[in-house]
Structures are given as C-alpha cells and as structure tokens.
C-alpha atoms as a PDB file:
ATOM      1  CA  UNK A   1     183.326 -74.412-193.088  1.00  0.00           C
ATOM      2  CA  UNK A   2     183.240 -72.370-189.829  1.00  0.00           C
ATOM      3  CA  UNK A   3     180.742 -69.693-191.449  1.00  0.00           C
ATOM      4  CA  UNK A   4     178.316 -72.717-192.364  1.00  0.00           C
ATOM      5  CA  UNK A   5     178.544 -74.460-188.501  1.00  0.00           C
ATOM      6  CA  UNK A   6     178.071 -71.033-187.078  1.00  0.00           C
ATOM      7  CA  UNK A   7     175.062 -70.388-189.522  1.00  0.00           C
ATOM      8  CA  UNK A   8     173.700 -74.013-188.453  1.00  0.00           C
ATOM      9  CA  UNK A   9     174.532 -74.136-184.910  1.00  0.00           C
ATOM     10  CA  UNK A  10     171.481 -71.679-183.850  1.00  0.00           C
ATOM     11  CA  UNK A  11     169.160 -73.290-186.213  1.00  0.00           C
ATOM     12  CA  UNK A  12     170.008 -77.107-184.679  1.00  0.00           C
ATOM     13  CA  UNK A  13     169.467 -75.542-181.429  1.00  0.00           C
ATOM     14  CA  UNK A  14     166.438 -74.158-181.300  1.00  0.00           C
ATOM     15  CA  UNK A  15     164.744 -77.232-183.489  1.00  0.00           C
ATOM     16  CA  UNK A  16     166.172 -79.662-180.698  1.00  0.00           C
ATOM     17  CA  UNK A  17     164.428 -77.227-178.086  1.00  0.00           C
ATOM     18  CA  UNK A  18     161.582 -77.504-179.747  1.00  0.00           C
ATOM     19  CA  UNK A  19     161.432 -80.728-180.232  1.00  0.00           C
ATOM     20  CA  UNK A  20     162.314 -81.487-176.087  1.00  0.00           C
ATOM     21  CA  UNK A  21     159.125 -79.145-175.500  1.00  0.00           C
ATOM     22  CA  UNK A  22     156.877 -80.756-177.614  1.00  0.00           C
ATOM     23  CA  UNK A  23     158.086 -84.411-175.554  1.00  0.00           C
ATOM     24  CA  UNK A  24     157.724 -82.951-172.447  1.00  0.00           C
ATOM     25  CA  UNK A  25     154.060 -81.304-172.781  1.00  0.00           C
ATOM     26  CA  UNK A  26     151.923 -83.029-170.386  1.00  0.00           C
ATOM     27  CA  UNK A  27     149.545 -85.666-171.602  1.00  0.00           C
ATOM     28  CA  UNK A  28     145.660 -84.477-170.158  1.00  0.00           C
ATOM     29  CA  UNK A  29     144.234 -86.932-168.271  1.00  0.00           C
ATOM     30  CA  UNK A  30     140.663 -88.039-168.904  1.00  0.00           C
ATOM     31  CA  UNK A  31     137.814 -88.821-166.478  1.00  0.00           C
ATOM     32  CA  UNK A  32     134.593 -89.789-167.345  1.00  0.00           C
ATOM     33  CA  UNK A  33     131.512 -90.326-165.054  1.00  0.00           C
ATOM     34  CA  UNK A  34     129.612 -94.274-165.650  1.00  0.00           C
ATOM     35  CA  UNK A  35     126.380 -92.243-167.605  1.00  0.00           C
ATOM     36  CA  UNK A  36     128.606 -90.450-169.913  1.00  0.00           C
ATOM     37  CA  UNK A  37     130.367 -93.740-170.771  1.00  0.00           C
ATOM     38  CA  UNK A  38     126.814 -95.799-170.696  1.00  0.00           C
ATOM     39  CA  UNK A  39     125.405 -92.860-173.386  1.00  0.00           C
ATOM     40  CA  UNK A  40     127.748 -91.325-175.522  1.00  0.00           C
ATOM     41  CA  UNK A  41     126.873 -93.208-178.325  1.00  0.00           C
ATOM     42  CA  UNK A  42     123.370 -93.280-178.873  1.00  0.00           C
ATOM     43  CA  UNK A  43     122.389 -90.790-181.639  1.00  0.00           C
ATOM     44  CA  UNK A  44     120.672 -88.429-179.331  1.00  0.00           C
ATOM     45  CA  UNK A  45     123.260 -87.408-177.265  1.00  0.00           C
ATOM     46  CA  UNK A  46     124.932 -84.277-177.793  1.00  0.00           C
ATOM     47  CA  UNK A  47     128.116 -82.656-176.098  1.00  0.00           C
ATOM     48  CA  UNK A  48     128.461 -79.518-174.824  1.00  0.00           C
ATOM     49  CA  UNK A  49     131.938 -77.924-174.612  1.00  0.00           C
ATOM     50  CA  UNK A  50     131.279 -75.750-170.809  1.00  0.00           C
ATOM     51  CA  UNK A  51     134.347 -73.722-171.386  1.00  0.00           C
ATOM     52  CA  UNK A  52     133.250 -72.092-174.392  1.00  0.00           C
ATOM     53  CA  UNK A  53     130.363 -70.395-171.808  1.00  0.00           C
ATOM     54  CA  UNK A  54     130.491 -67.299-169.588  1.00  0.00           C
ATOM     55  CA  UNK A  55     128.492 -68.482-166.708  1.00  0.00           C
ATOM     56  CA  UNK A  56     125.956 -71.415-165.423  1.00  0.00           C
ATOM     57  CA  UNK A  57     122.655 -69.261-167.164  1.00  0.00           C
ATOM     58  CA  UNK A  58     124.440 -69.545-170.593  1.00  0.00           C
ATOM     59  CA  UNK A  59     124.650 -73.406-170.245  1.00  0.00           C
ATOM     60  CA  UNK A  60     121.449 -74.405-168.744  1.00  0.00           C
ATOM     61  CA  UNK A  61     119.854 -72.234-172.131  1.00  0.00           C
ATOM     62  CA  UNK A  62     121.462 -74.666-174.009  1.00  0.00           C
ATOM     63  CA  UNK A  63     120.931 -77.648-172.594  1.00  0.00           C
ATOM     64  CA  UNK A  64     116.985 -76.571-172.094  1.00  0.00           C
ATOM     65  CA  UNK A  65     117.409 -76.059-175.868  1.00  0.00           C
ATOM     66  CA  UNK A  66     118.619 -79.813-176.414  1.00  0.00           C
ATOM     67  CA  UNK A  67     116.138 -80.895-173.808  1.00  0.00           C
ATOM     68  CA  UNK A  68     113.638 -79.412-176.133  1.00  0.00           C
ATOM     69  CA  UNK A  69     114.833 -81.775-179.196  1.00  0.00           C
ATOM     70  CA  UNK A  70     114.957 -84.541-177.414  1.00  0.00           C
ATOM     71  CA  UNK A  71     118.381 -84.674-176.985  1.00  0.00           C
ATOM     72  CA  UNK A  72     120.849 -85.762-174.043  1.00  0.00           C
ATOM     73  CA  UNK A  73     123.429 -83.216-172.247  1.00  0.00           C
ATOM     74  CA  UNK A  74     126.484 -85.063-172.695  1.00  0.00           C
ATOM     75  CA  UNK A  75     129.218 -82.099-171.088  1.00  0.00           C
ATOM     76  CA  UNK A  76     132.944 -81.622-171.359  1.00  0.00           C
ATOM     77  CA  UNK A  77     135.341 -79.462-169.552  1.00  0.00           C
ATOM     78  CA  UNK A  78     138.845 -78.974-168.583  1.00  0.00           C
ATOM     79  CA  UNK A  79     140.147 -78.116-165.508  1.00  0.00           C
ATOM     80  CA  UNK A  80     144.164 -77.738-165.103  1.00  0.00           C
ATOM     81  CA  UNK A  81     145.302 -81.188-166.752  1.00  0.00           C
ATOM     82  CA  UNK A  82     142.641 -83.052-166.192  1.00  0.00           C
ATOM     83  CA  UNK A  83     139.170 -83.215-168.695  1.00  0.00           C
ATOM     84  CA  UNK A  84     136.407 -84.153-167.290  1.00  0.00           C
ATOM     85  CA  UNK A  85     133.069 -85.931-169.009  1.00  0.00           C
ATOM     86  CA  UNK A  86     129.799 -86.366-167.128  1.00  0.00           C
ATOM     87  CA  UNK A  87     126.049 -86.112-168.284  1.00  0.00           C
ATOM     88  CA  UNK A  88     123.444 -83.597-167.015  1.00  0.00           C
ATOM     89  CA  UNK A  89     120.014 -82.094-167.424  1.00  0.00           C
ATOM     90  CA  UNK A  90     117.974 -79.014-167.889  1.00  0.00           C
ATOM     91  CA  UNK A  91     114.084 -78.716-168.232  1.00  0.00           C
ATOM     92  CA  UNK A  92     112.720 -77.577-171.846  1.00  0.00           C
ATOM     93  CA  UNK A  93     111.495 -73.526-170.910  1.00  0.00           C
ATOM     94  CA  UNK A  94     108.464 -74.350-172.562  1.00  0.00           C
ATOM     95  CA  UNK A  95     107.572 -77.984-170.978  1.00  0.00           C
ATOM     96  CA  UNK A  96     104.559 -76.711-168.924  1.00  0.00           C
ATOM     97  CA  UNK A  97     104.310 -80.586-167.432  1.00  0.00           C
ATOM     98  CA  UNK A  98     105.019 -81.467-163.767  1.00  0.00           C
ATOM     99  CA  UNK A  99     108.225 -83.310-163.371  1.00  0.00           C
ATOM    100  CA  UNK A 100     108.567 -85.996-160.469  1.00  0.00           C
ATOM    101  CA  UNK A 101     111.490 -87.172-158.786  1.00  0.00           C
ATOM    102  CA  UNK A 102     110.597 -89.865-155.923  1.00  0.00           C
ATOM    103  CA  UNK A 103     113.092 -92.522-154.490  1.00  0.00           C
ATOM    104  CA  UNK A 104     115.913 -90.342-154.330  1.00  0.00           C
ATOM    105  CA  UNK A 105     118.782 -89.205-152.685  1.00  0.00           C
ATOM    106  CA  UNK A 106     118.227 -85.421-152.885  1.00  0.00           C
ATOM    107  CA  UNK A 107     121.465 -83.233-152.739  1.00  0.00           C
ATOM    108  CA  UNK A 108     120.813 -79.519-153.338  1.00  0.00           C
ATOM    109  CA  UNK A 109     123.963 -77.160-154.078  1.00  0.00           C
ATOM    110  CA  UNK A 110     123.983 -73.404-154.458  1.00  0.00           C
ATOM    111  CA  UNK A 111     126.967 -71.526-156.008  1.00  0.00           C
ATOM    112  CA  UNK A 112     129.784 -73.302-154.222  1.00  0.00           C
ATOM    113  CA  UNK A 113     128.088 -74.204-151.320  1.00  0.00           C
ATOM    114  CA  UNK A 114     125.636 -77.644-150.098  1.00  0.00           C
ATOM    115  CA  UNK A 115     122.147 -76.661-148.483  1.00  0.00           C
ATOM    116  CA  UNK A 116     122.081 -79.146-145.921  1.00  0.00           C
ATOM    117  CA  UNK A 117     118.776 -77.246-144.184  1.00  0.00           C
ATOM    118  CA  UNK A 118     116.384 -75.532-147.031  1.00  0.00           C
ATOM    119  CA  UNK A 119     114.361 -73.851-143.980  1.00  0.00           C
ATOM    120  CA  UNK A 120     117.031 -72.845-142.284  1.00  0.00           C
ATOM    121  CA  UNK A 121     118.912 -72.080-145.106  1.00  0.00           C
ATOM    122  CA  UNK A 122     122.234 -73.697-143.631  1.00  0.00           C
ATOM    123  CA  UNK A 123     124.847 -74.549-146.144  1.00  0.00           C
ATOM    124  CA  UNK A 124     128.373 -76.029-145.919  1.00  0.00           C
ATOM    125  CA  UNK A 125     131.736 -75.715-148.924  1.00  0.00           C
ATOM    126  CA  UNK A 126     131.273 -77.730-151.589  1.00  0.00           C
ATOM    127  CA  UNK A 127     134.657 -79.322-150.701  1.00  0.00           C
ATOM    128  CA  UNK A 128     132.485 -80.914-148.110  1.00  0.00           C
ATOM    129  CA  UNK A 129     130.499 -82.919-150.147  1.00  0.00           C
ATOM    130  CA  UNK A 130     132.714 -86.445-149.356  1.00  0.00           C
ATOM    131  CA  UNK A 131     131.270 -85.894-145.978  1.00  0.00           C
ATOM    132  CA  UNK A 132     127.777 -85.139-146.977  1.00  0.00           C
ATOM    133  CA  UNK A 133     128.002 -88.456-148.753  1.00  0.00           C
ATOM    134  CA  UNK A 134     129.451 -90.499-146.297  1.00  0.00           C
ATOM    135  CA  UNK A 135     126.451 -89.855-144.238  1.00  0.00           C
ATOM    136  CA  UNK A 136     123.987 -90.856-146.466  1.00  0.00           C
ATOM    137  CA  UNK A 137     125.124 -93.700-146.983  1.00  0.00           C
ATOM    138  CA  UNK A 138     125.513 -94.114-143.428  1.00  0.00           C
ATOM    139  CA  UNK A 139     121.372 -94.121-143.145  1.00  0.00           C
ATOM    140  CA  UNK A 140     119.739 -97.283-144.112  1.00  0.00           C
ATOM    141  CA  UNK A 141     116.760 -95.738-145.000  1.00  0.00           C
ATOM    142  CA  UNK A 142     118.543 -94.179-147.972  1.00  0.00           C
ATOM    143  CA  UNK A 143     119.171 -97.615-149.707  1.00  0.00           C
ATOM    144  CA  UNK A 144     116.869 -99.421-152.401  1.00  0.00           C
ATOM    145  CA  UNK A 145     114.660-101.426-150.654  1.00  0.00           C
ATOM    146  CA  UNK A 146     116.493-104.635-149.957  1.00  0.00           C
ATOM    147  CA  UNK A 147     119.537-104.146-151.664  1.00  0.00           C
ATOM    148  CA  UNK A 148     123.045-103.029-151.178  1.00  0.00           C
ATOM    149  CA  UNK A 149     122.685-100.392-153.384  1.00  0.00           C
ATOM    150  CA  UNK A 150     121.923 -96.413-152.564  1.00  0.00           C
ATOM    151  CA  UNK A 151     118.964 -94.756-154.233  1.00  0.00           C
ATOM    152  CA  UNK A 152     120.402 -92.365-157.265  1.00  0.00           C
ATOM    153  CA  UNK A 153     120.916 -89.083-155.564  1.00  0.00           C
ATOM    154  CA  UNK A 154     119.379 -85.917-157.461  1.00  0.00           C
ATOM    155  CA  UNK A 155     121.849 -83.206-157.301  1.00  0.00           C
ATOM    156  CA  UNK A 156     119.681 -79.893-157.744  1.00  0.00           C
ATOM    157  CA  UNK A 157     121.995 -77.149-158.748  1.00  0.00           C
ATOM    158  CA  UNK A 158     121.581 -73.467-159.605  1.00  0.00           C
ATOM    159  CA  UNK A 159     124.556 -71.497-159.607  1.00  0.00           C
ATOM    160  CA  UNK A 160     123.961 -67.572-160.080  1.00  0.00           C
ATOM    161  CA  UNK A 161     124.541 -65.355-163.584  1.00  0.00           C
ATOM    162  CA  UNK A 162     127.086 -63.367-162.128  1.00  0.00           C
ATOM    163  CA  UNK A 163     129.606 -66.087-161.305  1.00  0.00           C
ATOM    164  CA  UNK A 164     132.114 -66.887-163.797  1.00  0.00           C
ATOM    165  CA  UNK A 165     131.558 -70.382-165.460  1.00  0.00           C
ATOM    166  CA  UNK A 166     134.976 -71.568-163.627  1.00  0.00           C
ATOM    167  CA  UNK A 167     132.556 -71.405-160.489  1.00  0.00           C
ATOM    168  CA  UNK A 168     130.184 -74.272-162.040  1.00  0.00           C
ATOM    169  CA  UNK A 169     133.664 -76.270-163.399  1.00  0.00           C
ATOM    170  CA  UNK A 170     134.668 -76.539-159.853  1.00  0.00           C
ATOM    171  CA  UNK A 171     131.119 -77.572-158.284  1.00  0.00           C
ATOM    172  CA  UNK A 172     131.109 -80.961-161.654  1.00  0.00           C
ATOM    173  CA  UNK A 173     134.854 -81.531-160.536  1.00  0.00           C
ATOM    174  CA  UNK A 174     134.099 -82.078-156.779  1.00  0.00           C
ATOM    175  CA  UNK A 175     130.649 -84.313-157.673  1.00  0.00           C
ATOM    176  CA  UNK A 176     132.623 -86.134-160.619  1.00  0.00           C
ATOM    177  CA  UNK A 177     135.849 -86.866-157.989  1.00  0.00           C
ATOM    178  CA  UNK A 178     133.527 -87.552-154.798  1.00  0.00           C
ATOM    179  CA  UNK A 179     131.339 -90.348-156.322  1.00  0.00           C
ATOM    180  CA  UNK A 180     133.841 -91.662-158.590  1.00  0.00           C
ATOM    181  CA  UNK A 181     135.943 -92.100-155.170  1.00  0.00           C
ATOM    182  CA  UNK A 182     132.428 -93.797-153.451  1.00  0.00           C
ATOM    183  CA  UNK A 183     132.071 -96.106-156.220  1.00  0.00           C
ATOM    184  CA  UNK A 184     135.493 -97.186-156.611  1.00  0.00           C
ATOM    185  CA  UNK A 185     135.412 -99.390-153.626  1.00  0.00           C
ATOM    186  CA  UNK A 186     132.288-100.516-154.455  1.00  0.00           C
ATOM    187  CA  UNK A 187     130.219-102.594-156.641  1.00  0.00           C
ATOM    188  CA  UNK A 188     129.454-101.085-160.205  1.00  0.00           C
ATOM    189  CA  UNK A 189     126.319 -98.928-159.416  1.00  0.00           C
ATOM    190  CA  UNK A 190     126.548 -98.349-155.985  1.00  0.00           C
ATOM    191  CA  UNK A 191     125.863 -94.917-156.171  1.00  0.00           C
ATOM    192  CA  UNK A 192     124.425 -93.491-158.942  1.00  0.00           C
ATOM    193  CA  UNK A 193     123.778 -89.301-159.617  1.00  0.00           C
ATOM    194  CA  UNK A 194     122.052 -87.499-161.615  1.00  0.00           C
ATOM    195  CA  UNK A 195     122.571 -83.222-161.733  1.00  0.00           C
ATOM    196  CA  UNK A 196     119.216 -81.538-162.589  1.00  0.00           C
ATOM    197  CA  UNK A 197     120.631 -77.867-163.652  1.00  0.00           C
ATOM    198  CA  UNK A 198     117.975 -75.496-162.396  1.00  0.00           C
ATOM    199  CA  UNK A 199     117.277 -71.881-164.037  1.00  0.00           C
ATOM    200  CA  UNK A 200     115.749 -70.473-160.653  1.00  0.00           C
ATOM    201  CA  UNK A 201     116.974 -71.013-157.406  1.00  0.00           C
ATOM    202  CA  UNK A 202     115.009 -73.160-154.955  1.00  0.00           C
ATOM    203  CA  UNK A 203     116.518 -72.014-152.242  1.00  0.00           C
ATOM    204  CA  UNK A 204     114.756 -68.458-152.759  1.00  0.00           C
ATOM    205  CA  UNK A 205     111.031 -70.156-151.426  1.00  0.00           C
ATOM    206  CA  UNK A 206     109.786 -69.433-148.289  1.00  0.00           C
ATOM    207  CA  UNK A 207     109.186 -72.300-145.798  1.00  0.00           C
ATOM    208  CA  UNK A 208     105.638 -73.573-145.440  1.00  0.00           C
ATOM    209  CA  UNK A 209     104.100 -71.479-142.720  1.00  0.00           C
ATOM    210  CA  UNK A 210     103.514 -73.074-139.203  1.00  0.00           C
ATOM    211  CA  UNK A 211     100.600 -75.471-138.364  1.00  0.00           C
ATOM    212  CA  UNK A 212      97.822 -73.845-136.570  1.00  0.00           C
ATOM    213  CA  UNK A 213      97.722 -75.028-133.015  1.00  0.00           C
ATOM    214  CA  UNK A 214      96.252 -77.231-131.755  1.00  0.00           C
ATOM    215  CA  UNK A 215      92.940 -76.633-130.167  1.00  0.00           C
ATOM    216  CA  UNK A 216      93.340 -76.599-126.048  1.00  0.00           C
ATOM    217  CA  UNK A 217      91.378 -79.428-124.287  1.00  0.00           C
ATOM    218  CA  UNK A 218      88.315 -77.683-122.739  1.00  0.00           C
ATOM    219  CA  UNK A 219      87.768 -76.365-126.080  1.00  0.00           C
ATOM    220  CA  UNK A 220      87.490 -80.094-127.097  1.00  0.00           C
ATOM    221  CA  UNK A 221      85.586 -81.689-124.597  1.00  0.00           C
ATOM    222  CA  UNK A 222      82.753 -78.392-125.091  1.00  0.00           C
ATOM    223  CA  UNK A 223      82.299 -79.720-129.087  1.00  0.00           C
END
C-alpha cells in the first residue's frame, strides 16, 4: 500500500500544480476603438494580426494591398495583457488619384515622437499626446461648426523600416488609450480619429520658400 501512495503522491502533485497554473493564468483584457466595433462585420473588412510583422513597412504593404481590393484594415495586437483592436488605412501603391482630407484635426507622428511644427521640425514623446489633445480641444476653431463635437483628427503616421514593429504597437496603444480616455467623459463621438499609415515620410519636405518682398514705396509710387 505504501509503494502505491509513494508511486501516486508525485503524480497527484504535479496534476494539482498544474491545474492551480492553468486557474491562475491571467485573463487578457480587450480594448477596442468605436470604428473597429462600428465595422467589424461588414464583409469587407479584414484583420490584420501586427505582431506577426517585423516593422511598420511590412504592414502598410499589406494594408495598401487590402486597400487595393477594396477592403478595410481592421488591426489586432497585443501588448503585455492587454489586446488591442482599432481600424486604420494605407493608400493602394498604384492609386495615382489625389486624396483630400479637409475639416480635420491633423495630428502628424514620426517614429515615437508628435511633430507639433513641420517647418521647424519640432517634435515632442508620444507619451505626450494627452496634452497635444487637450489643446485642441481647447481651440474653438477646431470644433464642427456649431456643434459640441471636435472635427475627426487625421493622425498621419510613418514610422521608419528599421524600427522593430514593437515601436508602431506602442505609438496605436498611446492613440487607442488617449482618445478612448477623451471620449469617455464625453458624449459618444466626441472625438473621432482616423490613422492614415504613410509609406514616405512627410516630414522629409522642405518648407515652402519665403515670399519675395515686398516692393519698397518709392518703387510704388514711380509705377
């Protein structure tokens, strides 16, 4: 009788660890941005896993590939125990169009930094971007014409080859978290976002050269 509780004893053991383990494993928490949940079932939406990528070029090919089929980003990622879902776009390579973007609330982001000044090229963390927020929705000319309600920002972002993809995780978590935060003590819509993921970097163009001067007034009063 001994022998067979001896023989047992390790076995019971190591099936009650096991089973403790599989109790305790953490459940991952979900969070979803308002277009992801608006979209994700129409038949034209596709989702695209951003782990499974090396960097940001990898992933706007793709989605410039859906883009092309007339199909909706719809993209997933995890990020310690938390999943994230949110919706995004990239241009078709071979659209050859002009694409507009008026009445908007334009946010350009670099790598992990927000280009406050394109001319100047000034930028600040991307762990700033509450901030960058808070101020414009401190402007009223940033609202819908007269409504409570911002105009959708456009998030430009290009995010170089060379960074690993956790780089462009961490840019979606802080825009996912930041506007979810906005529009949590808000009405539904208050703030809407779109991310436009770019496959050149904006940032790279040269301001507009100075206006001539103007002409001195002798010179005027002689014409």
């Amino acid at each position: 009788m001994r022998k067979i509780l001896y023989i047992l004893m390790p076995i019971l053991t190591f099936s009650s660890c096991e089973s403790y383990l599989e109790q305790k494993e953490p459940e991952i928490q979900k969070v979803y941005s308002d277009h992801f949940t608006e979209l994700r079932n129409e038949e034209n939406f596709k989702i695209i896993n951003i782990d499974s990528f090396q960097n940001f070029k990898e992933l706007t090919s793709k989605m410039g590939e859906c883009t092309c089929q007339d199909l909706m980003s719809g993209l997933s990622f995890t990020v310690n125990d938390k999943k994230f879902f949110l919706t995004g776009f990239s241009e078709c390579p071979t659209f050859n169009g002009v694409a507009c973007y008026f009445r908007r609330n334009t946010i350009m982001i670099k790598n992990d930094s927000i280009v406050t000044d394109l001319f100047n090229k000034k930028k600040v963390p991307i762990e700033e971007l509450g901030t960058e927020l808070n101020d414009i929705i401190s402007k009223p000319h940033n609202f819908k014409y007269n409504k409570q309600v911002l105009k959708p920002a456009l998030i430009h972002l290009y995010i170089d080859e060379n960074q690993n993809i956790n780089q462009t995780k961490k840019v979606l978590k802080e825009i996912i978290e930041n506007f979810q935060k906005i529009n949590s003590n808000q009405k539904s819509n208050f703030f809407e976002y779109n991310i436009l993921f770019e496959d050149f970097d904006r940032t790279n163009f040269p301001p507009p050269p100075p206006p001539p001067p103007l002409p001195v007034e002798s010179s005027i009063k002689n014409q």
